[in-house]
Protein backbone atom coordinates (compact mmCIF):
# COMPACT_ATOMS: atom_id res chain seq x y z
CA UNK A 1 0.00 0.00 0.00
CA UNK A 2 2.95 2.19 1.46
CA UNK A 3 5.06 1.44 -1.83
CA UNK A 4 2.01 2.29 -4.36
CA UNK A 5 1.46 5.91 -2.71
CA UNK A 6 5.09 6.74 -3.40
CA UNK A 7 5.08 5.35 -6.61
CA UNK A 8 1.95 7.67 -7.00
CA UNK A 9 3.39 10.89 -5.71
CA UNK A 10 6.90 10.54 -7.82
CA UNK A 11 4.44 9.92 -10.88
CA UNK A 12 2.51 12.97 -10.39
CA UNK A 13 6.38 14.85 -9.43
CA UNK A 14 7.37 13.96 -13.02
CA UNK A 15 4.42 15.01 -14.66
CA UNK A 16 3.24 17.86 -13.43
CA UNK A 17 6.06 19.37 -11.07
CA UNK A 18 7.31 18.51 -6.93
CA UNK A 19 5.04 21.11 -5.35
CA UNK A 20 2.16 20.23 -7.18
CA UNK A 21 2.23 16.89 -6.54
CA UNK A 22 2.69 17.62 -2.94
CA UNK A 23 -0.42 20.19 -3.32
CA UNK A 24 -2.14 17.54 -4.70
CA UNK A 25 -1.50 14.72 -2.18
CA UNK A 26 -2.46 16.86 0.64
CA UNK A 27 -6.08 18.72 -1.08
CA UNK A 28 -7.25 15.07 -2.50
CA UNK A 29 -5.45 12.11 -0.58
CA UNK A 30 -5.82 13.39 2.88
CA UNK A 31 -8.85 15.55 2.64
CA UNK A 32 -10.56 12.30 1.11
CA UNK A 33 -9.22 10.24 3.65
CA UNK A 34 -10.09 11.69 6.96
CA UNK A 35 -13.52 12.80 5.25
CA UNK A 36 -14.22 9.07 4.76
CA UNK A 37 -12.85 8.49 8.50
CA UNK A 38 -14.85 11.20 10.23
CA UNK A 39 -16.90 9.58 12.25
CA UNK A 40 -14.23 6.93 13.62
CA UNK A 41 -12.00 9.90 13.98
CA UNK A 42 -14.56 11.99 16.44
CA UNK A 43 -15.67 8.58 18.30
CA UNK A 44 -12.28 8.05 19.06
CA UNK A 45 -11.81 11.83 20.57
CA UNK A 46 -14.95 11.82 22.14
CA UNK A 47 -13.99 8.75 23.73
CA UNK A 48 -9.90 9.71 24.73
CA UNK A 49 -12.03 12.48 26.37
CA UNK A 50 -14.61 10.97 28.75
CA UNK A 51 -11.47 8.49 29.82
CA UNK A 52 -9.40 11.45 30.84
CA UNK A 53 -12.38 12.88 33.02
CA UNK A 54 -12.60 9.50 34.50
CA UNK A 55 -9.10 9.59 35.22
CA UNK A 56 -9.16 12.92 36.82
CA UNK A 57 -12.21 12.74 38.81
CA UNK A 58 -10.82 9.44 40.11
CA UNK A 59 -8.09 10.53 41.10
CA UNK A 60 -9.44 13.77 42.86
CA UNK A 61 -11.70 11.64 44.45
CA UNK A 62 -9.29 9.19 45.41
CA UNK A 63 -7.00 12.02 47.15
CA UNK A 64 -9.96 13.48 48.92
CA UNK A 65 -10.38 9.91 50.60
CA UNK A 66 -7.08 9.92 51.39
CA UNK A 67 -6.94 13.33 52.98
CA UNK A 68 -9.73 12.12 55.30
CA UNK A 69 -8.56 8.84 56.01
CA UNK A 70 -4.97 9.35 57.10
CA UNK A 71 -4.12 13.26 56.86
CA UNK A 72 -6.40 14.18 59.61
CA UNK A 73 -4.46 15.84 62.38
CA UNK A 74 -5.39 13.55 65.80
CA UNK A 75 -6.82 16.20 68.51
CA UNK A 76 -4.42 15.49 70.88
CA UNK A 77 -2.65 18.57 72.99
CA UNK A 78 -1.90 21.61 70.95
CA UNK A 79 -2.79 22.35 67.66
CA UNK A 80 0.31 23.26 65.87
CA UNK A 81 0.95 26.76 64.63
CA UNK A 82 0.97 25.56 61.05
CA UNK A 83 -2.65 23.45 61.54
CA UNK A 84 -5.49 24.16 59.27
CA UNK A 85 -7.28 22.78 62.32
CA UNK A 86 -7.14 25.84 64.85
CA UNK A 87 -9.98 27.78 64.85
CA UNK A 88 -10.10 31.65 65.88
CA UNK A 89 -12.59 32.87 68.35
CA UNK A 90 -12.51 36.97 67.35
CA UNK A 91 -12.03 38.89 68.52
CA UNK A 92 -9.04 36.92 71.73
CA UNK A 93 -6.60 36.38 68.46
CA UNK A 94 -6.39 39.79 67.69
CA UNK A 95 -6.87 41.68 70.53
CA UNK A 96 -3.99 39.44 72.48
CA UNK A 97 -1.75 40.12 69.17
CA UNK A 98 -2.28 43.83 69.43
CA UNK A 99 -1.54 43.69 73.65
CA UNK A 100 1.24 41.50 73.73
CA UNK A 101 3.69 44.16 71.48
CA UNK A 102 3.05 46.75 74.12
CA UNK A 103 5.30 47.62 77.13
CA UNK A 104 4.74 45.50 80.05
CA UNK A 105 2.41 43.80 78.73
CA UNK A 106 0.43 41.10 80.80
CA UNK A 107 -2.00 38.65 79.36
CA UNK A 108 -3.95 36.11 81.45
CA UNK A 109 -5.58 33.47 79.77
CA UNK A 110 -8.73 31.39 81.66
CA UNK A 111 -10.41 28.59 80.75
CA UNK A 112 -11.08 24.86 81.71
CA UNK A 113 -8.66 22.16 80.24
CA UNK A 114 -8.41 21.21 76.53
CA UNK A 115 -10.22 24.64 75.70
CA UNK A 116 -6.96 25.78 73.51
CA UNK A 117 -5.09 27.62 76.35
CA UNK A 118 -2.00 26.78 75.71
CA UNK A 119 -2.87 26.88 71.91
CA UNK A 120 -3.54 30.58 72.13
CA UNK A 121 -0.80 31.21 74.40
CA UNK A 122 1.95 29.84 71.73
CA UNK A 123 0.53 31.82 68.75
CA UNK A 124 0.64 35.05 71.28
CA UNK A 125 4.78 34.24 71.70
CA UNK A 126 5.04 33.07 67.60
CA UNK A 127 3.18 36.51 66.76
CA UNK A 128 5.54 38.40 69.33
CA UNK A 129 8.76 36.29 67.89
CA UNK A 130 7.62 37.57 64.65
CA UNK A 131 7.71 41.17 65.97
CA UNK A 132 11.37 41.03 66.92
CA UNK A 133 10.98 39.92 70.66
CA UNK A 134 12.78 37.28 72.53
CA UNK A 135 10.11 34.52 73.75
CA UNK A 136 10.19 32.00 76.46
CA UNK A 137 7.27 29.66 77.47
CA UNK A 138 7.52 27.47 80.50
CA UNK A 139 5.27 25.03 81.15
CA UNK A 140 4.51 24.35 85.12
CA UNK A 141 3.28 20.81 84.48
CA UNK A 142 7.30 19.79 83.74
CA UNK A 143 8.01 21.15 87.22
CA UNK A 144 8.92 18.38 89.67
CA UNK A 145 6.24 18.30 92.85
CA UNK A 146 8.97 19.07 95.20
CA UNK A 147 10.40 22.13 93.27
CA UNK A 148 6.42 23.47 95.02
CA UNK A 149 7.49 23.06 98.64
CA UNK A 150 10.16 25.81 98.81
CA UNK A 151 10.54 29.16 96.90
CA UNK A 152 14.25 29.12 96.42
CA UNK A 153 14.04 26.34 94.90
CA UNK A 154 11.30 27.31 92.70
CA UNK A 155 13.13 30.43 91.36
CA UNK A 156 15.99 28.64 90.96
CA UNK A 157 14.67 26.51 88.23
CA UNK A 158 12.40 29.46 86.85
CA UNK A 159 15.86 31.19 86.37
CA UNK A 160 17.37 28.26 85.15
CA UNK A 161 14.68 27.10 82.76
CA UNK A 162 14.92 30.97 81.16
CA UNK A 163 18.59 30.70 80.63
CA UNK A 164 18.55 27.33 79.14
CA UNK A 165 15.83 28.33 76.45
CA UNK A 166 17.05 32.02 76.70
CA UNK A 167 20.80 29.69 75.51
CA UNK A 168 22.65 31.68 77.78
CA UNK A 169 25.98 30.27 79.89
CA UNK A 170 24.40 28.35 82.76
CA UNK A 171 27.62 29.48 84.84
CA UNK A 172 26.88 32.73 85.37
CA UNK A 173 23.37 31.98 87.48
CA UNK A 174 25.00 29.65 89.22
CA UNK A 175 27.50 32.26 90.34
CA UNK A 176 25.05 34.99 90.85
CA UNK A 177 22.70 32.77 92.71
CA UNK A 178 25.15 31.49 95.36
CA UNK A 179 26.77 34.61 95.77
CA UNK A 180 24.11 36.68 96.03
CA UNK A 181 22.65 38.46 99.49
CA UNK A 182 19.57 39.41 98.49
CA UNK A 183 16.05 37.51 99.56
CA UNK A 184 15.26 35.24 97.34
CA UNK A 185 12.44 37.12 95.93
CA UNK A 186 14.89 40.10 94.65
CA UNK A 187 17.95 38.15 93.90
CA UNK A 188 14.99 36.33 90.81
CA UNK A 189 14.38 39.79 89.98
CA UNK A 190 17.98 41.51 89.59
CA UNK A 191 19.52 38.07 88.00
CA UNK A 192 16.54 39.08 85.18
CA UNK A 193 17.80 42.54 85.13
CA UNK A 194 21.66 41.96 85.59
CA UNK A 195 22.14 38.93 83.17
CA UNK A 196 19.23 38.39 80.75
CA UNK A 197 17.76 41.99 80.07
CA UNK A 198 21.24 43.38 79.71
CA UNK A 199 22.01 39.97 77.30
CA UNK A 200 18.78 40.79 75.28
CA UNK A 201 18.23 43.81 73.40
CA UNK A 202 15.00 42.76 72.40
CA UNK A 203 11.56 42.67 74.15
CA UNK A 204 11.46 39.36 76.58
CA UNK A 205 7.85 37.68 76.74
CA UNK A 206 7.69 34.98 79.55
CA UNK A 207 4.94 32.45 79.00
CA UNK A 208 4.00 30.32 82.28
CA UNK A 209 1.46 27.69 81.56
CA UNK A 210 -0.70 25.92 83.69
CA UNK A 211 -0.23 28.56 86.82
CA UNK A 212 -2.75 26.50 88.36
CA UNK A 213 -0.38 24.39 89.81
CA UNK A 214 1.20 26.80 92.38
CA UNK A 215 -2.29 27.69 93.78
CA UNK A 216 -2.95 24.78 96.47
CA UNK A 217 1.36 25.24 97.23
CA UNK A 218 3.17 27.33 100.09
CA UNK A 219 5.03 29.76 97.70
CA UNK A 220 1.78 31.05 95.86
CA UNK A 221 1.53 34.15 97.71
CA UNK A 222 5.15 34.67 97.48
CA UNK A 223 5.38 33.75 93.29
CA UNK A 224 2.24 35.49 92.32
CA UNK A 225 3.21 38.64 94.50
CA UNK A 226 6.66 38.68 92.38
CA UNK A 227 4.79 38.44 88.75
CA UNK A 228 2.54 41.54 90.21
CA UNK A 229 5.77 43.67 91.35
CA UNK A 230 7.57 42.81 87.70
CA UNK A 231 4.42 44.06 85.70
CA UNK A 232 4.19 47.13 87.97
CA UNK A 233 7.85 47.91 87.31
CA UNK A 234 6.94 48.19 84.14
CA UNK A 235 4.95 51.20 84.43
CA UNK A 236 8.46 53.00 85.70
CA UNK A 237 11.87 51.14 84.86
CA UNK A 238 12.69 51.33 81.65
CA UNK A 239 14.62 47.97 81.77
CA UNK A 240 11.38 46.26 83.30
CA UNK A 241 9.48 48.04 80.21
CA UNK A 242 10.38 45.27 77.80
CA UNK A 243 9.40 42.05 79.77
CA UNK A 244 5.61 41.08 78.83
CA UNK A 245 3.86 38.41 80.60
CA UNK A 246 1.61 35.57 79.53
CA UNK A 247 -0.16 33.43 82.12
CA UNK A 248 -2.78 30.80 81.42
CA UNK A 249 -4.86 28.29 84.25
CA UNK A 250 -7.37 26.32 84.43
CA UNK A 251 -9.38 27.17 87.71
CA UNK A 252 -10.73 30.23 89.18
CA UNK A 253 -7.99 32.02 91.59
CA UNK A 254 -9.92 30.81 94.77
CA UNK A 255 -6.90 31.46 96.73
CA UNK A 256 -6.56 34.33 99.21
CA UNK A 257 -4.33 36.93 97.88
CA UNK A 258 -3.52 40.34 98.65
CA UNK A 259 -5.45 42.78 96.10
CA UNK A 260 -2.21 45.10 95.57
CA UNK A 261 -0.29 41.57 95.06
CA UNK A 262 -2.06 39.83 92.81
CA UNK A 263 -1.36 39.40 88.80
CA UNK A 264 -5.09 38.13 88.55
CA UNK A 265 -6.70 41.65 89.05
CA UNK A 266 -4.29 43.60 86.36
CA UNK A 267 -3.43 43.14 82.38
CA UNK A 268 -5.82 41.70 79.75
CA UNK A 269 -8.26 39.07 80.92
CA UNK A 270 -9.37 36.50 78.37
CA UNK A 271 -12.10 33.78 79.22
CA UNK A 272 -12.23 31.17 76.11
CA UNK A 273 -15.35 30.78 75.24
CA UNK A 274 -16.85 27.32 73.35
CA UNK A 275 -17.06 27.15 69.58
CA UNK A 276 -20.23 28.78 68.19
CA UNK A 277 -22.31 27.64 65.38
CA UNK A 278 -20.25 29.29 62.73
CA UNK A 279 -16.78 28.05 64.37
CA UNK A 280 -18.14 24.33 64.10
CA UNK A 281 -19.17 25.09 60.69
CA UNK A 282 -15.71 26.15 59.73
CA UNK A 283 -13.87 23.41 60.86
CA UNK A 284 -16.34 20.73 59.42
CA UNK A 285 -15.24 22.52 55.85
CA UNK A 286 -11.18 21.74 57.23
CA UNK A 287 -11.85 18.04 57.40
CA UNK A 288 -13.85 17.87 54.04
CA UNK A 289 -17.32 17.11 55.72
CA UNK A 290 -20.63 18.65 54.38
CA UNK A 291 -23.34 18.88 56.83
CA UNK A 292 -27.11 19.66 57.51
CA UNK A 293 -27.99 22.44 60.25
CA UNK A 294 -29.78 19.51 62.21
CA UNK A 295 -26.54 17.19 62.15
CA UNK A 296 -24.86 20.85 63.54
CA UNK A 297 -27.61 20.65 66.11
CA UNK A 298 -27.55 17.29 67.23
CA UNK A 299 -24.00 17.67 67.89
CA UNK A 300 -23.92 20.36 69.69
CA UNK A 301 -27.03 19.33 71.31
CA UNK A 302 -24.80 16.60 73.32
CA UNK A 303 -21.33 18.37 73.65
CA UNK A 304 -21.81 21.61 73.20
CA UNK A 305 -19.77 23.78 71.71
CA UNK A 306 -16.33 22.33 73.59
CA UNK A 307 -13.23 22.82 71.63
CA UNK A 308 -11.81 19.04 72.20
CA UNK A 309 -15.62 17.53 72.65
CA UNK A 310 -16.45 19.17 69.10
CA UNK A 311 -13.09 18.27 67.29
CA UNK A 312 -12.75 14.52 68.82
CA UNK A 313 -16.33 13.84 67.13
CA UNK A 314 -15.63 15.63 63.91
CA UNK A 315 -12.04 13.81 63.39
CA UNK A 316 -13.77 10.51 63.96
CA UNK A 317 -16.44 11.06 61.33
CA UNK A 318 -14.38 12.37 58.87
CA UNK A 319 -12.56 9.27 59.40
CA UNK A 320 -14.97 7.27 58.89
CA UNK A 321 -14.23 5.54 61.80
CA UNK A 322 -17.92 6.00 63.29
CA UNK A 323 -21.19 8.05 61.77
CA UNK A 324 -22.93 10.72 63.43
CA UNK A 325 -25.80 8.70 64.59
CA UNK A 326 -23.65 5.74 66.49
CA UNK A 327 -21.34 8.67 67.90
CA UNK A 328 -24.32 9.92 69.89
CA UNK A 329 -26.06 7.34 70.43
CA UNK A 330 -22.81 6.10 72.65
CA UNK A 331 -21.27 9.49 73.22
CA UNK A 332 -21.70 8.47 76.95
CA UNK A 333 -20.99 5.02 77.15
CA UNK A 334 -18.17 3.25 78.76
CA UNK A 335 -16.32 2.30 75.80
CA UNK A 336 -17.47 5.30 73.99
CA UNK A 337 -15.79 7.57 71.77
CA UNK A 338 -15.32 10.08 74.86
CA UNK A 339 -14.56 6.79 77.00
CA UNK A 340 -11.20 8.03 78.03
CA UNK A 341 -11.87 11.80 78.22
CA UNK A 342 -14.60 10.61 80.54
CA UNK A 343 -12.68 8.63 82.63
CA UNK A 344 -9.96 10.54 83.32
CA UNK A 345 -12.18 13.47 84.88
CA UNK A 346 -14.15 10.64 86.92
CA UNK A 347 -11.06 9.22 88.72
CA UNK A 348 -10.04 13.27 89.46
CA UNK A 349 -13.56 13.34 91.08
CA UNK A 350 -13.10 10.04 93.05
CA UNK A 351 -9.92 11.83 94.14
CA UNK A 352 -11.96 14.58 96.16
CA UNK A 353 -15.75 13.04 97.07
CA UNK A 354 -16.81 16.75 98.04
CA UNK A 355 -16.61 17.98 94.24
CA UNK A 356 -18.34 14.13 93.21
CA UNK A 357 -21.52 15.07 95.57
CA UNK A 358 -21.53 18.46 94.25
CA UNK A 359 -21.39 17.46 90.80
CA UNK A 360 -24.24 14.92 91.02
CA UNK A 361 -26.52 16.98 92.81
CA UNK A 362 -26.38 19.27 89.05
CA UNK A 363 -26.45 16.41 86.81
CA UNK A 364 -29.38 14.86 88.64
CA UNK A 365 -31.45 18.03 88.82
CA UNK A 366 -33.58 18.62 86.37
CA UNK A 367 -33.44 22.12 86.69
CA UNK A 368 -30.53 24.78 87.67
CA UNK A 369 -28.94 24.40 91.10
CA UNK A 370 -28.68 27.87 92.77
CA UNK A 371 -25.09 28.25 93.48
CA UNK A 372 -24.88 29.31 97.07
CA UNK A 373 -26.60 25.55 97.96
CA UNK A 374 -23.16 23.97 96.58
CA UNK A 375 -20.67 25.74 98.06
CA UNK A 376 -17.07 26.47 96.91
CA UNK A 377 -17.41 23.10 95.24
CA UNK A 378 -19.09 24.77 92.29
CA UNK A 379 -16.50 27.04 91.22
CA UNK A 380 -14.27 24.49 91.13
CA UNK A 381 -16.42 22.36 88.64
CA UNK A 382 -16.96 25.37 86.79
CA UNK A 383 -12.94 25.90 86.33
CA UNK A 384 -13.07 22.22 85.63
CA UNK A 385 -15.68 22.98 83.08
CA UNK A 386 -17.94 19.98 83.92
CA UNK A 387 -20.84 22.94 84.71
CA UNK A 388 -21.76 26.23 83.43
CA UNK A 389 -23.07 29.00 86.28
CA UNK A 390 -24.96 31.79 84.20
CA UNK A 391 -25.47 35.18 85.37
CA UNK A 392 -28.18 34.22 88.04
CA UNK A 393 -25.78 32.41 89.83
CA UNK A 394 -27.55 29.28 88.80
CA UNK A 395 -25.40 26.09 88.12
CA UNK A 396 -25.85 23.21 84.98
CA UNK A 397 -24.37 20.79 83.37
CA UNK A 398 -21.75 22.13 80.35
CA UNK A 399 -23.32 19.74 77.99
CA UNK A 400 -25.92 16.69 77.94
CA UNK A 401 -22.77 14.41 77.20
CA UNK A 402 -21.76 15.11 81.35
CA UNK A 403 -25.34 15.09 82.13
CA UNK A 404 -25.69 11.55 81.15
CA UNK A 405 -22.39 10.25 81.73
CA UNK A 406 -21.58 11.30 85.88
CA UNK A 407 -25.75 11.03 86.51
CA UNK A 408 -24.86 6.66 86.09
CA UNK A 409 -21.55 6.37 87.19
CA UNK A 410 -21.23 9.07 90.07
């Protein structure tokens, strides 16, 4: 076939010239034969094309399963600074952003555990970093228990812990600290002014997490009194000017403390509130989920709007790991999916039977407790954030999910 086309085409080249026989071949041969091929020509494009959609929706598809299978960030501790998984609460990001670049500042942040204290707190220092400012955060919860019992030792490893993240020569406290004449109290402060303000041209912000820990201890009059003296030197030395404060607990400051002495009664206050409607909506769209108002509902309806609650249910689902329906239809039993949240604040409780009978009296009631019949108890549950105590001084449950759970197994 091949052989008789060329023979052909160097026919027509000797009769009637190269370029018309080329002219020729192309306007007859081919015209002719992809007129008489049409048909199979476009079935064969319409085809090629509806494969590569298949291809291309599969594999979007395919990626979108994987995304919610394994590349779902596990709600464990804090959400990293880089998560598409932390959700703001506005105006706290903003307004702490704004605070925290001003002299002495001093931010204190409340709210019960796994609320997103300590996630706050870290994008307060990573915002300040970013501002040119030295940052520190301390966590009390590495503390050892004994380091509680006496205040020089406490300061010592405050100190300590600053110049090990701070990278400074560990020598030189060491030497300043045993050397030193002052009380304890001022020999903290001038090693801060003496050897790390005088190292650091930049702003210092201090983060202490978990402050709770020093309440129920012997040095909390003596530790909190010393924060409330270094943010008031603020409003005078210039040295003192640059060091900005960042405190976060759990509980409310029950403790008796001087008014004039206390951090808890100066600085920014911020209370974390629960997710709203909106903030649940938002981070269904992170993990790839699509719901109805009523699924919203129904969720909330049992947990609330809790950070961890809200994000531990959410996770799951998008996993695929349990629906909606099964999640609260066993959201309170003992091998739920909240089995080992649950747990771990009923053993606290066993701990201290004064908070257990306080608690059950709430979840048992069918209607708000008036706080003054519980007792200090209540304010402790409410830091714990097992119930809610509106502005009528009237105690509840913080969601159905504790309602049902400590009702049976208090």
């Amino acid at each position: 076939m091949l052989k008789t086309i060329i023979e052909v085409i160097l026919a027509l080249a000797t009769a009637i010239g190269g370029i018309a026989a080329i002219d020729y071949f192309c306007d007859v041969c081919v015209k002719k034969f992809f007129w008489n091929h049409s048909s199979l020509f476009i079935y064969g494009l319409i085809i090629s094309i509806a494969l590569l959609i298949i291809v291309v929706t599969t594999v979007y598809f395919l990626r979108k399963w994987q995304l919610n299978q394994y590349d779902i960030e596990e709600p464990e501790g804090q959400v990293p600074l880089n998560s598409p998984f932390y959700i703001e609460r506005p105006p706290i990001e903003a307004d702490c952003y704004r605070t925290i670049l001003k002299p002495d500042a001093l931010i204190r942040i409340k709210a019960p555990r796994q609320m997103g204290k300590s996630s706050l707190m870290t994008r307060i220092l990573h915002h300040a970093h970013q501002h040119d400012s030295r940052t520190i955060c301390i966590s009390l919860e590495e503390a050892e228990s004994t380091v509680f019992t006496n205040l020089d030792q406490f300061l010592q490893w405050l100190c300590q812990t600053v110049t090990d993240q701070l990278e400074l020569p560990p020598e030189k406290f060491a030497d300043f600290w045993q050397n030193s004449t002052l009380n304890i109290k001022r020999r903290c402060g001038k090693y801060f002014e003496k050897h790390l303000f005088t190292e650091i041209t930049q702003p210092l912000v201090l983060g202490l997490d978990e402050v709770d820990r020093v309440f129920d201890t012997t040095i909390a009059t003596d530790f909190f009194g010393l924060l409330r003296a270094w943010h008031e030197k603020g409003k005078y030395d210039e040295a003192w000017q640059n060091f900005r404060l960042v405190i976060t607990h759990s509980q409310e400051v029950y403790i008796s403390l001087d008014i004039n002495q206390s951090p808890f009664n100066v600085g920014i206050p911020i209370e974390l509130p629960e997710f709203n409607r909106k903030q649940v909506q938002t981070l269904l769209q992170r993990h790839k989920l699509t719901w109805t108002d009523t699924q919203i509902d129904q969720l909330m309806a049992t947990v609330g709007g809790h950070p961890y609650l809200v994000r531990i249910a959410i996770y799951k689902i998008a996993r695929r790991d349990i629906s909606l329906e099964k999640l609260l239809k066993t959201a309170a039993n003992l091998n739920g999916p909240y089995a080992a949240y649950l747990r771990r604040h009923l053993d606290n409780l066993e701990k201290h039977p004064q908070l257990a009978a306080t608690l059950k009296t709430v979840v048992t009631t069918d209607k708000p407790v008036p706080v003054k019949e519980l007792g200090k108890g209540s304010f402790q549950l409410c830091g714990m954030g097992l119930i809610r105590i509106d502005d009528g001084d009237m105690a509840k449950p913080s969601c159905e999910l504790y309602r049902c759970y400590f009702s049976k197994h208090l």
